[in-house]
Each structure stands twice: as C-alpha cells, then as structure tokens.
N, C-alpha and C. Protein backbone atom coordinates (compact mmCIF):
# COMPACT_ATOMS: atom_id res chain seq x y z
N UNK A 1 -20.42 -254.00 82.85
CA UNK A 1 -21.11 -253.11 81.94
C UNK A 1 -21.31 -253.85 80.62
N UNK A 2 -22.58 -253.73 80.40
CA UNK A 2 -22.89 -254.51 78.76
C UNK A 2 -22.66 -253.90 77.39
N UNK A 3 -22.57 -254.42 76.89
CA UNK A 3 -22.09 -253.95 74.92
C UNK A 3 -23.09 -253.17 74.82
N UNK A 4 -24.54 -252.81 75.35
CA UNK A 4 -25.28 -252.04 75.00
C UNK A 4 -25.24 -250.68 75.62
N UNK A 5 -24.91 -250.58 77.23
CA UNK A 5 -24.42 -249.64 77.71
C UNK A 5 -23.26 -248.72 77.09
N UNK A 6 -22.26 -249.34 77.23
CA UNK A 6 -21.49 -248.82 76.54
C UNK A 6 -21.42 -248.20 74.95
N UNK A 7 -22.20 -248.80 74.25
CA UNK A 7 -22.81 -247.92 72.86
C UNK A 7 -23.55 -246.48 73.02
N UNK A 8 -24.66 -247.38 74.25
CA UNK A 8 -25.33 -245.42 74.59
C UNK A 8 -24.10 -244.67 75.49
N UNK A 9 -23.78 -244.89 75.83
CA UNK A 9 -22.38 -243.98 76.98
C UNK A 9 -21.53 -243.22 75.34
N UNK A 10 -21.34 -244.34 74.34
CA UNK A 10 -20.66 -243.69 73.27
C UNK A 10 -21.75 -242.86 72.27
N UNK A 11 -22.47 -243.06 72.43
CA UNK A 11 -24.18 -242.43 71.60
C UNK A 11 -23.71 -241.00 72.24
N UNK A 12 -24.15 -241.52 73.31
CA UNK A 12 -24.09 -239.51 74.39
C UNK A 12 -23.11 -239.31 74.39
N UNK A 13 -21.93 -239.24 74.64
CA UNK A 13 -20.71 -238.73 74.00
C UNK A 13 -20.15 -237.71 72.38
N UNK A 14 -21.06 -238.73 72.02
CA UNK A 14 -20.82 -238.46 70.38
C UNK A 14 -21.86 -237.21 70.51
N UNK A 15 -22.46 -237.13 70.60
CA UNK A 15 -23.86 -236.72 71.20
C UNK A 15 -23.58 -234.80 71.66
N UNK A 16 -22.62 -234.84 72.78
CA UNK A 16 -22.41 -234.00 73.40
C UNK A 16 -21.10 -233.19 72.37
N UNK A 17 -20.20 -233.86 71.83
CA UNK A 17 -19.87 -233.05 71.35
C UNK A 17 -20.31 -232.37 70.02
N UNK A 18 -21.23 -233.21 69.56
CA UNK A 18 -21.70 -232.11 68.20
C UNK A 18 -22.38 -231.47 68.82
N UNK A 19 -23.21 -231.35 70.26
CA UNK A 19 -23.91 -229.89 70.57
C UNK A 19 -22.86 -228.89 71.44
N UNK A 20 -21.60 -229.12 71.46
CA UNK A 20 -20.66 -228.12 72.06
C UNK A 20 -20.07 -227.73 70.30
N UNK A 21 -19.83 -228.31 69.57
CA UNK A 21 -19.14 -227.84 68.48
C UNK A 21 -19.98 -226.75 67.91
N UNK A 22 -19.05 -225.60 67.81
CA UNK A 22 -20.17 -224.43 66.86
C UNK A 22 -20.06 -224.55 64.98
N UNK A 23 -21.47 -224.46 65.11
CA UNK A 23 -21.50 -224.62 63.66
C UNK A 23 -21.77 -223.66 62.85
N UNK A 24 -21.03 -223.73 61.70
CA UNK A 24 -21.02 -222.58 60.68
C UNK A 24 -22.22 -222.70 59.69
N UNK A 25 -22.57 -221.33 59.18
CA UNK A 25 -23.32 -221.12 58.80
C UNK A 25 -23.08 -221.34 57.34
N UNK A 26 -23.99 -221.83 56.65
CA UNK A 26 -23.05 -221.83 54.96
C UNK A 26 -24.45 -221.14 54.05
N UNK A 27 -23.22 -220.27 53.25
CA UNK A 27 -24.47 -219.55 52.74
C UNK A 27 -24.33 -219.61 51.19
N UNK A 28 -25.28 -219.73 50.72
CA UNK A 28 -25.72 -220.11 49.21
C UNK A 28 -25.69 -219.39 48.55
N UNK A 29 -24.63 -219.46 47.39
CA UNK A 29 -24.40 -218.56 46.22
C UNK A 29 -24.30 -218.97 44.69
N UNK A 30 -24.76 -218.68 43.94
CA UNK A 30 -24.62 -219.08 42.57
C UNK A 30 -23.48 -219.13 41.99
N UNK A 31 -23.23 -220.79 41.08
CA UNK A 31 -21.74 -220.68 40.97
C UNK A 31 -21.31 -220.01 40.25
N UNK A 32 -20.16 -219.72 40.44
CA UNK A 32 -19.31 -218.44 39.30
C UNK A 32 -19.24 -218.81 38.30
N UNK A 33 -19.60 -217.96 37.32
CA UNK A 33 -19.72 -217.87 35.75
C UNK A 33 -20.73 -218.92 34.90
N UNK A 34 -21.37 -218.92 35.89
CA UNK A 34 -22.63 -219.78 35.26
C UNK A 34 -23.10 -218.99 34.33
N UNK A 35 -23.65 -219.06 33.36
CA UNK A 35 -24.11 -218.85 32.15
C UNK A 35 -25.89 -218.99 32.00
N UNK A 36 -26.73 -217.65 31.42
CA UNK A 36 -28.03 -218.14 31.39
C UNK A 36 -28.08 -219.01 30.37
N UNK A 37 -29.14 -220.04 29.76
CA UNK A 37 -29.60 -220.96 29.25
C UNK A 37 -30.67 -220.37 28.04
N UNK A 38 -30.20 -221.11 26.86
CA UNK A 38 -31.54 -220.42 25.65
C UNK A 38 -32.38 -221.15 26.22
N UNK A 39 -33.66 -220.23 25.17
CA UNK A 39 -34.95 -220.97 25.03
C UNK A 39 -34.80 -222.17 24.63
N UNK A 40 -34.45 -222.79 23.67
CA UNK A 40 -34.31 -224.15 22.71
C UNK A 40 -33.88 -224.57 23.99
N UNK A 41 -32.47 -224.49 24.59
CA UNK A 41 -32.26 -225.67 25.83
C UNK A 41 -33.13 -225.83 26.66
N UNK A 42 -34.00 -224.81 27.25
CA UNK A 42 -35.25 -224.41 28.64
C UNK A 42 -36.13 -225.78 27.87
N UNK A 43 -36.43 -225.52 26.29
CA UNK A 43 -37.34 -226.27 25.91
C UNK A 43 -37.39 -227.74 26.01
N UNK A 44 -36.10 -227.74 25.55
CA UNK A 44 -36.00 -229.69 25.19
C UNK A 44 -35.71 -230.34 26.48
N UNK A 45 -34.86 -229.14 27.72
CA UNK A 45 -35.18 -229.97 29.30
C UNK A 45 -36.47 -230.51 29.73
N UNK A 46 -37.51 -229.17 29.31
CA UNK A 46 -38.39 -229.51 29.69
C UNK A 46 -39.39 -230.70 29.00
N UNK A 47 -38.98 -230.71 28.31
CA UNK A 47 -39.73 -232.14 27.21
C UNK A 47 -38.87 -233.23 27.55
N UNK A 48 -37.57 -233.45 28.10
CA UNK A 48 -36.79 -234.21 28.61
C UNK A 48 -37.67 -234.43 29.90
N UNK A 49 -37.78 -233.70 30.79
CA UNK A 49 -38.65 -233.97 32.23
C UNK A 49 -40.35 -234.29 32.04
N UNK A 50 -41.35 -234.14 31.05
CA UNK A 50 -41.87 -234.41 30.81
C UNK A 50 -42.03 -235.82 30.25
N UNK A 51 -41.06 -236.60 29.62
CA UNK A 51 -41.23 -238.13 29.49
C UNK A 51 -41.34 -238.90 30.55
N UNK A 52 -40.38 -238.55 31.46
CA UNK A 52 -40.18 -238.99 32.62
C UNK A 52 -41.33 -239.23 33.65
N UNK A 53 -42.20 -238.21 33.21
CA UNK A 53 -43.57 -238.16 33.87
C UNK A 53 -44.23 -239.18 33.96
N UNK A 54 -44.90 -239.86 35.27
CA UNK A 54 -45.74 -241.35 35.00
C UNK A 54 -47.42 -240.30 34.83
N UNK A 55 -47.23 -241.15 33.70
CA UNK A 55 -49.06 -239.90 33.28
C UNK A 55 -49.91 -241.10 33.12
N UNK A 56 -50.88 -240.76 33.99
CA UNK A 56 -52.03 -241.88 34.67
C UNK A 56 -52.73 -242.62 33.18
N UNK A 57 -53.04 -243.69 33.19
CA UNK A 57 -53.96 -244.23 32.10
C UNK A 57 -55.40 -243.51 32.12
N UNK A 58 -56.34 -244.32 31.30
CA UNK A 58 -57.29 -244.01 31.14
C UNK A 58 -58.41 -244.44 32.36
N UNK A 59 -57.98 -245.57 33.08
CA UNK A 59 -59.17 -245.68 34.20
C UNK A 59 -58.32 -245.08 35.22
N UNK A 60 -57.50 -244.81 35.81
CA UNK A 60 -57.00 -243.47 36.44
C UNK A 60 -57.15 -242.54 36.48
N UNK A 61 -57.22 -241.92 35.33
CA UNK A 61 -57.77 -240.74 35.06
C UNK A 61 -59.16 -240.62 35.52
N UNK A 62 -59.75 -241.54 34.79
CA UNK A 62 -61.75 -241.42 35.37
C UNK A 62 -61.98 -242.11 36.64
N UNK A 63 -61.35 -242.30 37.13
CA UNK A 63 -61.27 -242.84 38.43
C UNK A 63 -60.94 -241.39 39.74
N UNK A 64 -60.14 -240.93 39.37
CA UNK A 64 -59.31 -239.63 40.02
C UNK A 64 -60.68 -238.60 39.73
N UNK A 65 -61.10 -238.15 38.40
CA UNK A 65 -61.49 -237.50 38.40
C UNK A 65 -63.11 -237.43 38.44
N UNK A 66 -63.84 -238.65 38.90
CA UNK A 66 -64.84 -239.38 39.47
C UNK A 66 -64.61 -238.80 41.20
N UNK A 67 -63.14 -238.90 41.75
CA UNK A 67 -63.39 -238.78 43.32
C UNK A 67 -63.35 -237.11 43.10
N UNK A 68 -62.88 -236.67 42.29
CA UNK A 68 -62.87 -235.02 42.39
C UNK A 68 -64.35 -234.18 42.25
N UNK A 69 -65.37 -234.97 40.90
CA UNK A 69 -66.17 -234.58 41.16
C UNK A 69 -67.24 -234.78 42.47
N UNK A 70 -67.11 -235.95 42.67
CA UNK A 70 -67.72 -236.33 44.17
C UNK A 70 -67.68 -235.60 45.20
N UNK A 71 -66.41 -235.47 45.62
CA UNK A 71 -65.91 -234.65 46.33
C UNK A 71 -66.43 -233.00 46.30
N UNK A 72 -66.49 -232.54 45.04
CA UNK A 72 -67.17 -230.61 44.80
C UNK A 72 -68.41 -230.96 44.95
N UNK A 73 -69.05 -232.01 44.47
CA UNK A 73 -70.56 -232.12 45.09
C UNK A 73 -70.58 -231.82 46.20
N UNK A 74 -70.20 -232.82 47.02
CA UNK A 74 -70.51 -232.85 48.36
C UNK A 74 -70.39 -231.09 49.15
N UNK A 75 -68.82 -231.00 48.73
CA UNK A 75 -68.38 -229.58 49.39
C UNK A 75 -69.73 -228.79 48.88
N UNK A 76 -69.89 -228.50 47.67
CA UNK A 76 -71.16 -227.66 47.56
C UNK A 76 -72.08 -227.43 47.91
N UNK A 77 -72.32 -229.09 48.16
CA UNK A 77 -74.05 -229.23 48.91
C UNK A 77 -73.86 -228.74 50.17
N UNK A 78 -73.19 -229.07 51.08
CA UNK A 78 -72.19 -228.94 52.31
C UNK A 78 -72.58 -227.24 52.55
N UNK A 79 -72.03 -226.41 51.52
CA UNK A 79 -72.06 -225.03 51.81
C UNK A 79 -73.06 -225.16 51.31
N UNK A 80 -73.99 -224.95 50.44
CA UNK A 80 -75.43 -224.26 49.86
C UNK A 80 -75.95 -224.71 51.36
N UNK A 81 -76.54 -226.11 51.96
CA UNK A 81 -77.13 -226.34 53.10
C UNK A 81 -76.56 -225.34 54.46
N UNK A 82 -75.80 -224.83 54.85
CA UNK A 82 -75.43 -224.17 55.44
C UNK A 82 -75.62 -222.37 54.83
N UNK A 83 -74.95 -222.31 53.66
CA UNK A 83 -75.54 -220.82 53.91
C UNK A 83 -77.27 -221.08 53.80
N UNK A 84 -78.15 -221.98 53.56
CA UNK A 84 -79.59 -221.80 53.86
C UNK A 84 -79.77 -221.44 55.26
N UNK A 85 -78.99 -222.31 56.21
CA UNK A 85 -79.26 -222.48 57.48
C UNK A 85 -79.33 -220.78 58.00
N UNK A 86 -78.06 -220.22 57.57
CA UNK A 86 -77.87 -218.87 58.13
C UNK A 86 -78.63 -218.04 57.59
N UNK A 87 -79.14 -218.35 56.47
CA UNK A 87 -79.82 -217.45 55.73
C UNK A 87 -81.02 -217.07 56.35
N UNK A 88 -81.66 -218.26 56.79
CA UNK A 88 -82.98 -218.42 57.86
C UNK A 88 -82.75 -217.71 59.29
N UNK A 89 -81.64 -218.22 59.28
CA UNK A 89 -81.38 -217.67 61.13
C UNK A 89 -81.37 -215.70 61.06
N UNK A 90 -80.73 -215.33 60.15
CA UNK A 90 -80.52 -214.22 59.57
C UNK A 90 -82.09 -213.72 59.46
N UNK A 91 -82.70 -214.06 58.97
CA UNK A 91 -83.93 -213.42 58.56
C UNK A 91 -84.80 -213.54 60.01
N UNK A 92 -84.87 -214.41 60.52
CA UNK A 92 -85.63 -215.12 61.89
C UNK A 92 -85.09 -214.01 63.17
N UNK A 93 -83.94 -213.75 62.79
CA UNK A 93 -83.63 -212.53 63.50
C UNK A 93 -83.60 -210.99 63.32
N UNK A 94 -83.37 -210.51 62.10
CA UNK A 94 -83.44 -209.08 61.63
C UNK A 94 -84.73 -209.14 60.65
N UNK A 95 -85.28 -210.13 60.32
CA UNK A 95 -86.49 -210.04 59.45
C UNK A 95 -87.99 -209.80 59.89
C-alpha cells in the first residue's frame, strides 16, 4: 500500500467521522453589556473608514464613467429599438 493510499484511507476516515459527529447549532447574541455608541464616535469611525478608502484618480474616474455612459446608451437604444418593434407589431395587429 502506497503513502498516497493510505492518506486517502486517512482523508475518508477523518471524513466519516465529522459526518457521524452531530453538530451544534450556535446561535448569535449580542455581547452583554455592550453599550450604544454617540454620534461623535459613529462619526469619526466613519471618517476613520473613509481614509482607508482607495478612491479612484482622475483617469479612473473618466474612464469608469465613459464605460457607464456607453453602456446606458446602448441599453437605451437596445430598448427604444425594441419597444418600436412591438409598437408596430401592436398596431399591425389591433390597428
């Protein structure tokens, strides 16, 4: 028997007993005596997490927002050409 066999023989083993072991359920509770938080602290976390932010340069920005407008073009044209289509079929039939 090879060193590799024997790893999967210990794989499935290991294997079998975490699906015979029953597992407990753990349920989530807020820790005791936690305390709410002022405004002033809410504030300066959040200006704390805001540095942290990687905020795109300037050809990023017009770059990103170059594919966004592209993109609503298209979708637009996309739907206006289509509701025409139905619009016709609609009329070609009840008109």
């Amino acid at each position: 028997m090879s060193r590799e066999d024997k790893r999967r023989i210990e794989r499935e083993k290991r294997k079998a007993e975490q699906r015979t072991t029953p597992v407990e359920e753990e349920v989530a509770t807020a820790p005791p005596g936690r305390e709410r938080t002022g405004v002033a602290q809410f504030v300066g976390e959040v200006r704390s997490e805001l540095r942290r932010v990687h905020w795109p340069n300037r050809r990023e920005l017009v770059s990103y927002s170059l594919v966004v407008i592209v993109a609503l073009t298209l979708m637009t044209a996309f739907i206006y050409g289509m509701d025409s289509v139905f619009k016709a079929l609609v009329f070609e039939v009840f008109g």
